[in-house]
Protein backbone atom coordinates (compact mmCIF):
# COMPACT_ATOMS: atom_id res chain seq x y z
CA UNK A 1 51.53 74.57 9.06
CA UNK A 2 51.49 73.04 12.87
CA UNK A 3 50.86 69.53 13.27
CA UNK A 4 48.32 68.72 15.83
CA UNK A 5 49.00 65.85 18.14
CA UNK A 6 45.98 65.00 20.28
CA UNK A 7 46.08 63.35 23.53
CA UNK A 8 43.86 61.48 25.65
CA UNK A 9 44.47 61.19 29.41
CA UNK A 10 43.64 57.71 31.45
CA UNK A 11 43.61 58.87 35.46
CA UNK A 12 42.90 62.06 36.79
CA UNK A 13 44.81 61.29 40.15
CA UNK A 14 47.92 63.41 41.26
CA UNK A 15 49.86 62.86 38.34
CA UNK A 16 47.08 62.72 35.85
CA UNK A 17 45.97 66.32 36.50
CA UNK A 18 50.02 67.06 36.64
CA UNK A 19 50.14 66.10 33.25
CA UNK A 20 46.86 67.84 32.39
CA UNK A 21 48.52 71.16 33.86
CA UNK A 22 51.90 70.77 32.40
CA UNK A 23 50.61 70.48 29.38
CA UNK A 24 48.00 73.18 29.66
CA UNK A 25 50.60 75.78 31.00
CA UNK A 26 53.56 74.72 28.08
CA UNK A 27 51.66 74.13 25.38
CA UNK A 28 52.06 77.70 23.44
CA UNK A 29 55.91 77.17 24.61
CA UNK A 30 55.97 73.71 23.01
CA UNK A 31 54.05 74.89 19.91
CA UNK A 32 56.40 77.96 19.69
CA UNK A 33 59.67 76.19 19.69
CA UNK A 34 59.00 72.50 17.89
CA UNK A 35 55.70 73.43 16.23
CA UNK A 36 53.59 70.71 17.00
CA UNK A 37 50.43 72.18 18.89
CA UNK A 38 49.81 69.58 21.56
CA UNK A 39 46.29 69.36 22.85
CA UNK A 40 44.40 66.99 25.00
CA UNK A 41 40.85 66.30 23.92
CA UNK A 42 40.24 63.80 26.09
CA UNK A 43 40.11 62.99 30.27
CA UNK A 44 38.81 59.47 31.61
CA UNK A 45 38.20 59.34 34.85
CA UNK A 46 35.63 57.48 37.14
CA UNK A 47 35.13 60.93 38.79
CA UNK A 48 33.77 62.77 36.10
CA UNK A 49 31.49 64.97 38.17
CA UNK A 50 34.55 66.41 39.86
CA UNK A 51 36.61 66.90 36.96
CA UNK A 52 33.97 68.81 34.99
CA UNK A 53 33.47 71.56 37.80
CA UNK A 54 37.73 71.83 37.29
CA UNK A 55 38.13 71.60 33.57
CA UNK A 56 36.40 73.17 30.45
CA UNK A 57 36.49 72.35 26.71
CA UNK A 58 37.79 68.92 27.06
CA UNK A 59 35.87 65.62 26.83
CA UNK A 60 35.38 64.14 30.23
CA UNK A 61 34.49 60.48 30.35
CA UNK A 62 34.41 57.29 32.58
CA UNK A 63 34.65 54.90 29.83
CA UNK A 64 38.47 54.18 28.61
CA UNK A 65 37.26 52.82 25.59
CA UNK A 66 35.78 56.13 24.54
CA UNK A 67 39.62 57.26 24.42
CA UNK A 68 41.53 54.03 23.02
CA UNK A 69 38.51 54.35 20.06
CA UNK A 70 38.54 57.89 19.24
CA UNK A 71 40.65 57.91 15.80
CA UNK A 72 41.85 61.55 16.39
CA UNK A 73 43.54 60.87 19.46
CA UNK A 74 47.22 59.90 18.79
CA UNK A 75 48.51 59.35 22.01
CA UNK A 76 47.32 57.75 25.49
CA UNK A 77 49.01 58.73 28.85
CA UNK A 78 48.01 55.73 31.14
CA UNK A 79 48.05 56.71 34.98
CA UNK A 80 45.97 54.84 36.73
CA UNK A 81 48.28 52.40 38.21
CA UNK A 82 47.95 48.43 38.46
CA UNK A 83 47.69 46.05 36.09
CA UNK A 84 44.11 45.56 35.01
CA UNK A 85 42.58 47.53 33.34
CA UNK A 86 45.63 49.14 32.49
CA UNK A 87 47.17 46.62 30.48
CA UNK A 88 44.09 46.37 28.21
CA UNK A 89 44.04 50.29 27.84
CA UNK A 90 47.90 50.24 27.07
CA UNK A 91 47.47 47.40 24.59
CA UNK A 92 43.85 47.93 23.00
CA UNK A 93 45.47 51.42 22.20
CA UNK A 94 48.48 50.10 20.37
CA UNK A 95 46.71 47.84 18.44
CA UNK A 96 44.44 50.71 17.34
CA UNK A 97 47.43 53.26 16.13
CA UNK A 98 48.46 55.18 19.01
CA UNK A 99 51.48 55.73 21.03
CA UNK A 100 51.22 55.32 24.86
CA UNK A 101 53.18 57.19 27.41
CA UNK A 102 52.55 55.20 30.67
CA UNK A 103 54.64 55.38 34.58
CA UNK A 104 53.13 52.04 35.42
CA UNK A 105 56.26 49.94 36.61
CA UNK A 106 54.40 47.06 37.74
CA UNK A 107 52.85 46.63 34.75
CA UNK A 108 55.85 47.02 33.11
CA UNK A 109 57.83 44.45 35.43
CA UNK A 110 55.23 41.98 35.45
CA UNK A 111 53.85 42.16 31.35
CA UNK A 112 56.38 44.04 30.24
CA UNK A 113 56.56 41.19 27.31
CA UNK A 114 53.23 40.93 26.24
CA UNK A 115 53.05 45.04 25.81
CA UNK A 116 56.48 44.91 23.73
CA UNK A 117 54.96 42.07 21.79
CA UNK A 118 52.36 44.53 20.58
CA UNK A 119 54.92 46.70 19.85
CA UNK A 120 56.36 44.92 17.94
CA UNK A 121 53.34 43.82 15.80
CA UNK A 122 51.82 47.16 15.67
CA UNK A 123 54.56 49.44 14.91
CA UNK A 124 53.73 51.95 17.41
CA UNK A 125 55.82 52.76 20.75
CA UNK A 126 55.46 53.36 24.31
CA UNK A 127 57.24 56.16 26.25
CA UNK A 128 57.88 54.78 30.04
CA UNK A 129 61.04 56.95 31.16
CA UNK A 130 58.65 58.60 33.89
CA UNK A 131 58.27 55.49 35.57
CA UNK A 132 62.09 56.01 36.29
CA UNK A 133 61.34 59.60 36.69
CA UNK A 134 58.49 59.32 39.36
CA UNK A 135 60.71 56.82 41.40
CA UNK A 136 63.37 58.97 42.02
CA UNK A 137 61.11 62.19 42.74
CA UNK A 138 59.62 59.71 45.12
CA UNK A 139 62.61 59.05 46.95
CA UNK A 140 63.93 62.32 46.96
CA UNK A 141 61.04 63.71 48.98
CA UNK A 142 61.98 61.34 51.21
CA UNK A 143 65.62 62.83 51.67
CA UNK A 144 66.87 59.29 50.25
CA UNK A 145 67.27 60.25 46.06
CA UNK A 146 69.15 57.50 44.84
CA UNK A 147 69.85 56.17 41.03
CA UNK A 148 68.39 52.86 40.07
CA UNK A 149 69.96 52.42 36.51
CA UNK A 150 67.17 49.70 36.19
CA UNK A 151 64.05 51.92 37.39
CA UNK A 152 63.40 50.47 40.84
């Protein structure tokens, strides 16, 4: 039997819909090799009207809280940038069961503590490698890739 891991999406910008289509174009791979069918129910957006003419069969929404309260939903990929409201998204989903997966290094830099802190009390986990990931794609469209062992 597959286990089903839903996901909800925060941000529908360039990397949100990157996300959206990596997942949408891998997911039979995924499924076929670990067998864990990966499926993302939900999209929040404030541009809802434009999302719905692009995607079908997923929730669209402009409310974040209609993501960090849906109980099927076990993880929340936060990419809208900033700090507020992403910190509240990031932490109002731990504290409700999920996992986050975020590439928000100023958040990270600047409340980096309080989000571990929840962490901690919750039990659940965050997954920010692509914040390390995104810099150096960054910089090497720029012709200047470099290595930041601390995700600069």
């Amino acid at each position: 039997m597959k286990k089903i891991v839903n996901i909800g999406i925060v941000g529908f910008g360039i990397v949100g819909e990157g996300v959206y289509r990596l997942i949408k174009n891998n997911a039979d791979t995924i499924a076929l090799r670990s067998g864990i069918e990966i499926k993302i129910k939900t999209i929040c957006d404030l541009k809802t009207a434009e999302i719905k003419e692009k995607i079908t069969g997923i929730n669209i929404t402009d409310k974040w809280s209609d993501i960090t309260g849906d109980s099927d939903i076990d993880i929340v990929v936060e990419v809208i940038g900033g700090i507020s409201p992403a910190r509240e998204i990031i932490i109002e989903s731990l504290r409700k069961g999920k996992n986050v997966v975020t590439a928000n290094k100023k958040l990270l830099a600047e409340d980096g503590a309080e989000i571990l802190q929840t962490i901690v009390e919750t039990g659940n986990s965050i997954g920010f490698e692509a914040a390390y990931k995104i810099n150096c794609r960054y910089t090497e469209r720029n012709n200047k890739l470099h290595s930041y062992p601390d995700g600069r």
